[in-house]
PDB file of N, CA and C in Angstrom:
ATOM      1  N   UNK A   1     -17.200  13.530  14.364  1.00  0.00           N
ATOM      2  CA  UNK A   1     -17.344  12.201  13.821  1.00  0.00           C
ATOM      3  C   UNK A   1     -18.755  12.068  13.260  1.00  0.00           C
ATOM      4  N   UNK A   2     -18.988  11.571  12.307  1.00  0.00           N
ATOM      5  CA  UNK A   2     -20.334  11.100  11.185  1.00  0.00           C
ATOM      6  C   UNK A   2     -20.498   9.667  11.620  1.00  0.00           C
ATOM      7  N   UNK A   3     -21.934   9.801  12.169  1.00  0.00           N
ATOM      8  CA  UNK A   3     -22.850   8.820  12.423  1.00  0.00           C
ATOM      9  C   UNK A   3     -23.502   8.258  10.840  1.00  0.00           C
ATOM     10  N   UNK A   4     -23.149   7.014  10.889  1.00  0.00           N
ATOM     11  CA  UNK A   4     -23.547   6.282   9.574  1.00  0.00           C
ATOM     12  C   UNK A   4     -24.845   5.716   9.601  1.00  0.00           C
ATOM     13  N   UNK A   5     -25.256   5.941  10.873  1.00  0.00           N
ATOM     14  CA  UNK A   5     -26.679   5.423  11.411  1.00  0.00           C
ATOM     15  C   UNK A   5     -26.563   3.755  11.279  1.00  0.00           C
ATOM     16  N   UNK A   6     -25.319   2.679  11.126  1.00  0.00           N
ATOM     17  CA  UNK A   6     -25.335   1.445  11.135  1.00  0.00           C
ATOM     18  C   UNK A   6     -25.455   0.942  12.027  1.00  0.00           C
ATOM     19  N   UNK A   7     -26.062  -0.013  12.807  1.00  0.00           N
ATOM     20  CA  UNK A   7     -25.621  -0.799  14.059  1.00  0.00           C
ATOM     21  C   UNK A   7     -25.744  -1.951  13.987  1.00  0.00           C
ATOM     22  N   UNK A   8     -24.802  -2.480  14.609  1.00  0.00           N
ATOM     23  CA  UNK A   8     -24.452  -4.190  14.588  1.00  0.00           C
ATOM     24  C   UNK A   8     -24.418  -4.862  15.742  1.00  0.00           C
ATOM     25  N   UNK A   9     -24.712  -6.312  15.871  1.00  0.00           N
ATOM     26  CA  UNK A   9     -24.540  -6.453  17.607  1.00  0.00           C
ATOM     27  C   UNK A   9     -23.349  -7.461  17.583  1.00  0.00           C
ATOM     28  N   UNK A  10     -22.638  -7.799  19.008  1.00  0.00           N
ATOM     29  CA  UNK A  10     -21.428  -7.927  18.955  1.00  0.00           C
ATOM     30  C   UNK A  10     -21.736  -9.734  18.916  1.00  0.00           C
ATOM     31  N   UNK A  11     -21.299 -10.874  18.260  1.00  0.00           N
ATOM     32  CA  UNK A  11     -21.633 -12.258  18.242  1.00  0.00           C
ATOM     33  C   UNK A  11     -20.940 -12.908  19.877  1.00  0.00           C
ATOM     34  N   UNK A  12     -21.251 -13.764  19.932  1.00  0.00           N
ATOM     35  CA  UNK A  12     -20.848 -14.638  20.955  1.00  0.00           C
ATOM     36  C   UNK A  12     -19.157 -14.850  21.314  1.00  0.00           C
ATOM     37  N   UNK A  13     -18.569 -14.624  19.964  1.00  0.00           N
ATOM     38  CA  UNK A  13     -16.871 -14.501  20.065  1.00  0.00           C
ATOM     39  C   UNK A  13     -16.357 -13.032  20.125  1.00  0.00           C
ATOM     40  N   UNK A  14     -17.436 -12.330  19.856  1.00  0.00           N
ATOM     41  CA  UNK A  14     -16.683 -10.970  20.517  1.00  0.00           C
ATOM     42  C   UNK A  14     -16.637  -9.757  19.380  1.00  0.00           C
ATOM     43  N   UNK A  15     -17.038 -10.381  18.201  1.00  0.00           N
ATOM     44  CA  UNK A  15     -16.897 -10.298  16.570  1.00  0.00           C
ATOM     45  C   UNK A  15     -18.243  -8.909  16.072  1.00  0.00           C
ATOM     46  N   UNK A  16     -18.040  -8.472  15.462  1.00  0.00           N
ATOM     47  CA  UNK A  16     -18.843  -7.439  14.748  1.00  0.00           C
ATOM     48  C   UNK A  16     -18.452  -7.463  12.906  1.00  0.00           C
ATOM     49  N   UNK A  17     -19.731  -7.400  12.669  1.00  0.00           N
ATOM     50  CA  UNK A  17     -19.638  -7.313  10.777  1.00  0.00           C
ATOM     51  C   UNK A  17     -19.687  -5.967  10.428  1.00  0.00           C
ATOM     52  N   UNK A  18     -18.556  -5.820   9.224  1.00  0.00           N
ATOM     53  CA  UNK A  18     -18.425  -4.381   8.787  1.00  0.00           C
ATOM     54  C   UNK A  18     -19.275  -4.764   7.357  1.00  0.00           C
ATOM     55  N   UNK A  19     -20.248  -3.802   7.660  1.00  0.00           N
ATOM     56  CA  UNK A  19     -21.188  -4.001   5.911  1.00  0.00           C
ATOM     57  C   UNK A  19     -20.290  -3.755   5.093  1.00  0.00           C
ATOM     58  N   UNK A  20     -20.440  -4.400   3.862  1.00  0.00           N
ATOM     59  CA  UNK A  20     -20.174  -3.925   2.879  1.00  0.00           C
ATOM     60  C   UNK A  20     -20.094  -2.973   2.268  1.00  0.00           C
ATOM     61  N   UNK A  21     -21.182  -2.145   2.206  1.00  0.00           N
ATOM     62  CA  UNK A  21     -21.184  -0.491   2.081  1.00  0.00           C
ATOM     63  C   UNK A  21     -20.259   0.180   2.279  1.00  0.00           C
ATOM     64  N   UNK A  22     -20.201  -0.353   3.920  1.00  0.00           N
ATOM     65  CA  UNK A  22     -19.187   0.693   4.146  1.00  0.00           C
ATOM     66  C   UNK A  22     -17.587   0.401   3.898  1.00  0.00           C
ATOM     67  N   UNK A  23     -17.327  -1.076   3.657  1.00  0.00           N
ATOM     68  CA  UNK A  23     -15.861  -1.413   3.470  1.00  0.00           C
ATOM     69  C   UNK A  23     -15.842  -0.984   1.612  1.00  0.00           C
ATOM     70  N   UNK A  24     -16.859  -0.842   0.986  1.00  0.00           N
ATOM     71  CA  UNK A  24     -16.456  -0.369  -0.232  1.00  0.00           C
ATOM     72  C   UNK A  24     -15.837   0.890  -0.178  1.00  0.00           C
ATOM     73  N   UNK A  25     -16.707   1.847   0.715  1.00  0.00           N
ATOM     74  CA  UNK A  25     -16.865   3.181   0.950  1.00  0.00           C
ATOM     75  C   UNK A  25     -14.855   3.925   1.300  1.00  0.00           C
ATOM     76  N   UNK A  26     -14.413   3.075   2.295  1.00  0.00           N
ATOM     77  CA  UNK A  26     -13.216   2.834   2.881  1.00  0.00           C
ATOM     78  C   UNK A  26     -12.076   2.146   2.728  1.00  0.00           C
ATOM     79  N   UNK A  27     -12.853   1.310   1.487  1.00  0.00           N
ATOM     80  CA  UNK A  27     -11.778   0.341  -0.025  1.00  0.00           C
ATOM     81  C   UNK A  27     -11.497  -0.571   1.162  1.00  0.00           C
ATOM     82  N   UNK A  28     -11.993  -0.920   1.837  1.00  0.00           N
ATOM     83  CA  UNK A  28     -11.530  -2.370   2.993  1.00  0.00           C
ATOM     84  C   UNK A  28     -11.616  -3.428   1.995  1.00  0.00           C
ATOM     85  N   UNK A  29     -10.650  -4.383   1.926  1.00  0.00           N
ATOM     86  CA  UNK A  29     -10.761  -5.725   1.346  1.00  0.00           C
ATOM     87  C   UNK A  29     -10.160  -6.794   2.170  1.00  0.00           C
ATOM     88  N   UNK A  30     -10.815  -7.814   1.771  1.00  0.00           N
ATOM     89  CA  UNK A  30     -10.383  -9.052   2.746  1.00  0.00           C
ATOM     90  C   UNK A  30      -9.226  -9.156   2.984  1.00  0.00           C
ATOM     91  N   UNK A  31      -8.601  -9.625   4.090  1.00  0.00           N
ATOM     92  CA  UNK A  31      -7.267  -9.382   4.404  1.00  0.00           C
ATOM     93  C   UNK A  31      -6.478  -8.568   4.823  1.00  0.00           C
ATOM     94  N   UNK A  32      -7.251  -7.027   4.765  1.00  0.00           N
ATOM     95  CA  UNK A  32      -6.636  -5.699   5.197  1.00  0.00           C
ATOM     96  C   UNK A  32      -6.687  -5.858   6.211  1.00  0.00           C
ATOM     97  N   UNK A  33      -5.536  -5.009   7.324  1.00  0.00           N
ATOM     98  CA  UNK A  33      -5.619  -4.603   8.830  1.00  0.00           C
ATOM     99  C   UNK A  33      -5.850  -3.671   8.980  1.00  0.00           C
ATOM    100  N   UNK A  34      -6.609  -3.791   9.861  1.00  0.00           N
ATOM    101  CA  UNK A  34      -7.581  -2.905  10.865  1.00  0.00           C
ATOM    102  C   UNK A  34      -6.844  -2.376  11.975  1.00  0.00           C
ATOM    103  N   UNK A  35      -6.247  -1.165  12.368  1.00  0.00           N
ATOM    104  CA  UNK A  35      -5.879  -0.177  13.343  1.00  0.00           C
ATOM    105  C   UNK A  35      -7.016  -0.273  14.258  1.00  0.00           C
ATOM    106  N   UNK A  36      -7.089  -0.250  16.334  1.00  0.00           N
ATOM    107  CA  UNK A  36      -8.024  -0.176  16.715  1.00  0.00           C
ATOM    108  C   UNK A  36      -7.626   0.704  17.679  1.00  0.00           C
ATOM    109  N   UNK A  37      -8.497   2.292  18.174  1.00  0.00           N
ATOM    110  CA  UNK A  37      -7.887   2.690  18.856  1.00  0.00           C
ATOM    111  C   UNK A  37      -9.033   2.981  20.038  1.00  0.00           C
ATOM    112  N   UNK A  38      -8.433   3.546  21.322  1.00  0.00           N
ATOM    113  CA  UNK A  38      -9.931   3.257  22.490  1.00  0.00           C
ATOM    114  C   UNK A  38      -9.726   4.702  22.762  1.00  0.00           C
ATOM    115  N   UNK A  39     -10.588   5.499  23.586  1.00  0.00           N
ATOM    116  CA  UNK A  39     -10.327   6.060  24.689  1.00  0.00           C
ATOM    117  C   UNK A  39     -11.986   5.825  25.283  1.00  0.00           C
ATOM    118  N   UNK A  40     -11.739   6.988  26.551  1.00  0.00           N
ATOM    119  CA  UNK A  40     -12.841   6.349  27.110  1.00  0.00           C
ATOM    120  C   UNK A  40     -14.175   6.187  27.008  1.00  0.00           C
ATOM    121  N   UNK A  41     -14.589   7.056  25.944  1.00  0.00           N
ATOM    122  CA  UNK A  41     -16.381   6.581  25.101  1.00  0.00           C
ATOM    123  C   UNK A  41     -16.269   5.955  23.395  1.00  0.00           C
ATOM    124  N   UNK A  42     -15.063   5.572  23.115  1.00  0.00           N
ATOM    125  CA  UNK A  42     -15.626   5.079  21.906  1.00  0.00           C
ATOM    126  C   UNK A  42     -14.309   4.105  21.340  1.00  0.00           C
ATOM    127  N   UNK A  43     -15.109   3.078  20.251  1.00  0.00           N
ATOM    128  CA  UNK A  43     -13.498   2.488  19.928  1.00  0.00           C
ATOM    129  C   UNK A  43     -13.740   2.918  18.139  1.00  0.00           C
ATOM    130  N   UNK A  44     -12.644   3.214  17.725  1.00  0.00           N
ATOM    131  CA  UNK A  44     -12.176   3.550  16.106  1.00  0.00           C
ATOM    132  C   UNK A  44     -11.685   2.629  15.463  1.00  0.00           C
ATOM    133  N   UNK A  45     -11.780   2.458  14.620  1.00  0.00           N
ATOM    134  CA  UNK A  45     -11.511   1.534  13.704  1.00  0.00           C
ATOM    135  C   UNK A  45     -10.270   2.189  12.045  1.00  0.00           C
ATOM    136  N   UNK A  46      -9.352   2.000  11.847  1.00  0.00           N
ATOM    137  CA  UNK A  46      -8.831   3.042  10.785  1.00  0.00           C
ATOM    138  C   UNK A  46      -8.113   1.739  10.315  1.00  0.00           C
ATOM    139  N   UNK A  47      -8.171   1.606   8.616  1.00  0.00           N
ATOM    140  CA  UNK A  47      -7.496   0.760   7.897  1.00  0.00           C
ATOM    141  C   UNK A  47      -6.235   1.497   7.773  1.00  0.00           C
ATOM    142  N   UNK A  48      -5.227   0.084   8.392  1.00  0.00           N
ATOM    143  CA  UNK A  48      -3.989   0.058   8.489  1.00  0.00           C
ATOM    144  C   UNK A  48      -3.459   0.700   7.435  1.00  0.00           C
ATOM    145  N   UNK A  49      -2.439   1.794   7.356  1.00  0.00           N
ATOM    146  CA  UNK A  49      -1.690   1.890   6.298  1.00  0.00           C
ATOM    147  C   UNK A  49      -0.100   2.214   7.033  1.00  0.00           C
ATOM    148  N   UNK A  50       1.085   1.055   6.622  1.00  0.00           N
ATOM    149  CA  UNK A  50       2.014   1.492   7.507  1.00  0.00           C
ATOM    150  C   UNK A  50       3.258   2.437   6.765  1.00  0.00           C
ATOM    151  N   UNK A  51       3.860   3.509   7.618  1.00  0.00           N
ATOM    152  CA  UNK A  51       4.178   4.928   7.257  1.00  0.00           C
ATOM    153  C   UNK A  51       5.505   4.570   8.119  1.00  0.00           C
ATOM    154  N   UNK A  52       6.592   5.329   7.123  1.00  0.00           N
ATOM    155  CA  UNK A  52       7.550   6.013   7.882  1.00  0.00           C
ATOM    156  C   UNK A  52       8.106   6.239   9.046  1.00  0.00           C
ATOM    157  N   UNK A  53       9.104   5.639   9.609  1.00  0.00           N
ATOM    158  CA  UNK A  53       9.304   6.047  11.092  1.00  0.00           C
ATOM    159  C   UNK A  53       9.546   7.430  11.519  1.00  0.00           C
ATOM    160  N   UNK A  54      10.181   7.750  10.974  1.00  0.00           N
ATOM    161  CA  UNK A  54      10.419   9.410  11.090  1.00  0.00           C
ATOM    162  C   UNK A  54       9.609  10.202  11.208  1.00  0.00           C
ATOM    163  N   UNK A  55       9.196  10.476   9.155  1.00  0.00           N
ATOM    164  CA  UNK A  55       8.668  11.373   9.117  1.00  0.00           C
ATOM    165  C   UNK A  55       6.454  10.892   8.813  1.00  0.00           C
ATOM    166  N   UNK A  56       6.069   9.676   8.888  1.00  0.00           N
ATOM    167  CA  UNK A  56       4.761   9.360   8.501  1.00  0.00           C
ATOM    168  C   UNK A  56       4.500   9.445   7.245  1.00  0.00           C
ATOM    169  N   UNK A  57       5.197   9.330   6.292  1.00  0.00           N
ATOM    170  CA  UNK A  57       4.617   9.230   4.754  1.00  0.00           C
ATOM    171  C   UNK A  57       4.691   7.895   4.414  1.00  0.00           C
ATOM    172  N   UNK A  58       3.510   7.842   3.713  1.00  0.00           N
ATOM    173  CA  UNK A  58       3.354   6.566   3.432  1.00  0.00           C
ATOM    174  C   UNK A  58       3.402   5.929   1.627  1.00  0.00           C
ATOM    175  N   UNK A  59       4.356   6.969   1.031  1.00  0.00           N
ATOM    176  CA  UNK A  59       4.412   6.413  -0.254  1.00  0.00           C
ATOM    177  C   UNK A  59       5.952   6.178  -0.535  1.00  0.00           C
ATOM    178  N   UNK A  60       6.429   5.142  -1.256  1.00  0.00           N
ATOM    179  CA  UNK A  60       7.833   5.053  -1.234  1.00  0.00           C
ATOM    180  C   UNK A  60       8.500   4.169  -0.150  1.00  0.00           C
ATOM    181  N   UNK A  61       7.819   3.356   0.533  1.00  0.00           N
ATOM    182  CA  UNK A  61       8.462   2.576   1.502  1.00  0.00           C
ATOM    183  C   UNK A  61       9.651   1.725   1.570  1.00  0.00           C
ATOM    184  N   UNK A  62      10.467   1.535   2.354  1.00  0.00           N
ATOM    185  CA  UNK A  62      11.551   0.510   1.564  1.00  0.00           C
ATOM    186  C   UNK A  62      11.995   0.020   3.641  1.00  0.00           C
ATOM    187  N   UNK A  63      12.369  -0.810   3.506  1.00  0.00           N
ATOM    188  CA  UNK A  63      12.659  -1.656   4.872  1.00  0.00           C
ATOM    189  C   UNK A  63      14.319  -1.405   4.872  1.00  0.00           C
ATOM    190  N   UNK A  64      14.155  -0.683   6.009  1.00  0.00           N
ATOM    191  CA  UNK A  64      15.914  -0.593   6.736  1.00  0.00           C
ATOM    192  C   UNK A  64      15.742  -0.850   8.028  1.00  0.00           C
ATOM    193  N   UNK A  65      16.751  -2.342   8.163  1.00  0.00           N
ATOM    194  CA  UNK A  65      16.765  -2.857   9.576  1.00  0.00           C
ATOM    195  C   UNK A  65      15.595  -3.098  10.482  1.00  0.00           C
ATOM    196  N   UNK A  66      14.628  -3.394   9.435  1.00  0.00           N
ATOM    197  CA  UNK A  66      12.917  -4.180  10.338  1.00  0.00           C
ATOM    198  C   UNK A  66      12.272  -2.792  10.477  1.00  0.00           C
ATOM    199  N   UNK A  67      12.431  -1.767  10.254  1.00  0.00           N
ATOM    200  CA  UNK A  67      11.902  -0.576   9.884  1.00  0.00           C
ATOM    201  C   UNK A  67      11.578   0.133   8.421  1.00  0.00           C
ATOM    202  N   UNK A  68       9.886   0.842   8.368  1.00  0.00           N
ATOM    203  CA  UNK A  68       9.958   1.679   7.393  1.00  0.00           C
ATOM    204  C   UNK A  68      10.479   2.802   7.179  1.00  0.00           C
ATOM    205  N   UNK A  69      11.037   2.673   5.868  1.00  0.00           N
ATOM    206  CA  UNK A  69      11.963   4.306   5.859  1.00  0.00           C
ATOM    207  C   UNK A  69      11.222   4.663   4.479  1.00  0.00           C
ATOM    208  N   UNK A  70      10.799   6.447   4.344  1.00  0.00           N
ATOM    209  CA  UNK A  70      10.393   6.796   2.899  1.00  0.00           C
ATOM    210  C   UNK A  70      11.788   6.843   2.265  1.00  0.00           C
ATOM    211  N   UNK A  71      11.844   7.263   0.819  1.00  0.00           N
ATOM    212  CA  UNK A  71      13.052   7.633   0.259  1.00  0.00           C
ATOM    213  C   UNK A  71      13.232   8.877   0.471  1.00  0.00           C
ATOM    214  N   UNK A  72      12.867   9.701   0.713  1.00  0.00           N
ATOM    215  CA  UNK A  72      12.746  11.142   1.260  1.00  0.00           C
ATOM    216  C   UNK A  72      13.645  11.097   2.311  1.00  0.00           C
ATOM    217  N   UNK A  73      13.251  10.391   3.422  1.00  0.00           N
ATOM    218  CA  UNK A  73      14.507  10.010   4.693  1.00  0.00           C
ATOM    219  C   UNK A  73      15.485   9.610   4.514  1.00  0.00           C
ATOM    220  N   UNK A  74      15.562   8.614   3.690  1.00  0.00           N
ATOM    221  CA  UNK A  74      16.770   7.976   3.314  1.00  0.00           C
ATOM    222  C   UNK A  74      17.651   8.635   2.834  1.00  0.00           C
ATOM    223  N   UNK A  75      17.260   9.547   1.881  1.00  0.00           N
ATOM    224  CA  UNK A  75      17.749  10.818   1.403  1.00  0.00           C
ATOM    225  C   UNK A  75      18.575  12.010   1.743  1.00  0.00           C
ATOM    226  N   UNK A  76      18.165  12.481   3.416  1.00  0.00           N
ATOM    227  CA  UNK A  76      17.990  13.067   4.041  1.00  0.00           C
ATOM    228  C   UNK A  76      19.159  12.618   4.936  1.00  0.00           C
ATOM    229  N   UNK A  77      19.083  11.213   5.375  1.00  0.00           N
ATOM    230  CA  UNK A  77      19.999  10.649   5.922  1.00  0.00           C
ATOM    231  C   UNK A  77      21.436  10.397   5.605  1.00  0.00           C
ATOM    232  N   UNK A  78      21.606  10.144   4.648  1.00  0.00           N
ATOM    233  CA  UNK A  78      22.756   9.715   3.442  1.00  0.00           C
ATOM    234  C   UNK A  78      22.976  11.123   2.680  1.00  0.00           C
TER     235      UNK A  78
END
């Protein structure tokens, strides 16, 4: 992992600011979700992108039954 050398302190609600820099850097724009993941020395941060139940691709999405399916699966399936 690459140390960006940024540090931020956490506000009174619990809140941390992502510079700008770096949400350009990572194409973050207002409104995007934020993935948060823990273990036990560090927490990650990864902009949401939602993928495939199956197989994890994330281009071609289409909703079957409250689920993402690629067309590749669908394909595959049928």
């Amino acid at each position: 992992m690459k140390s960006t050398g940024i540090v931020r302190k956490v506000d009174e609600l619990g809140r941390i600011v992502l510079p700008i820099e770096l949400r350009r850097t990572l194409h973050i724009e207002i409104g995007d979700a934020i993935e948060v993941y823990v273990d036990p020395e560090r927490i990650t941060l990864k902009k949401y992108m939602p993928a495939c139940v199956f197989c994890g691709n994330f281009e071609d999405m289409t909703y079957f039954k409250g689920k993402l399916v690629c067309s590749n699966c669908i394909d595959e399936i049928t």
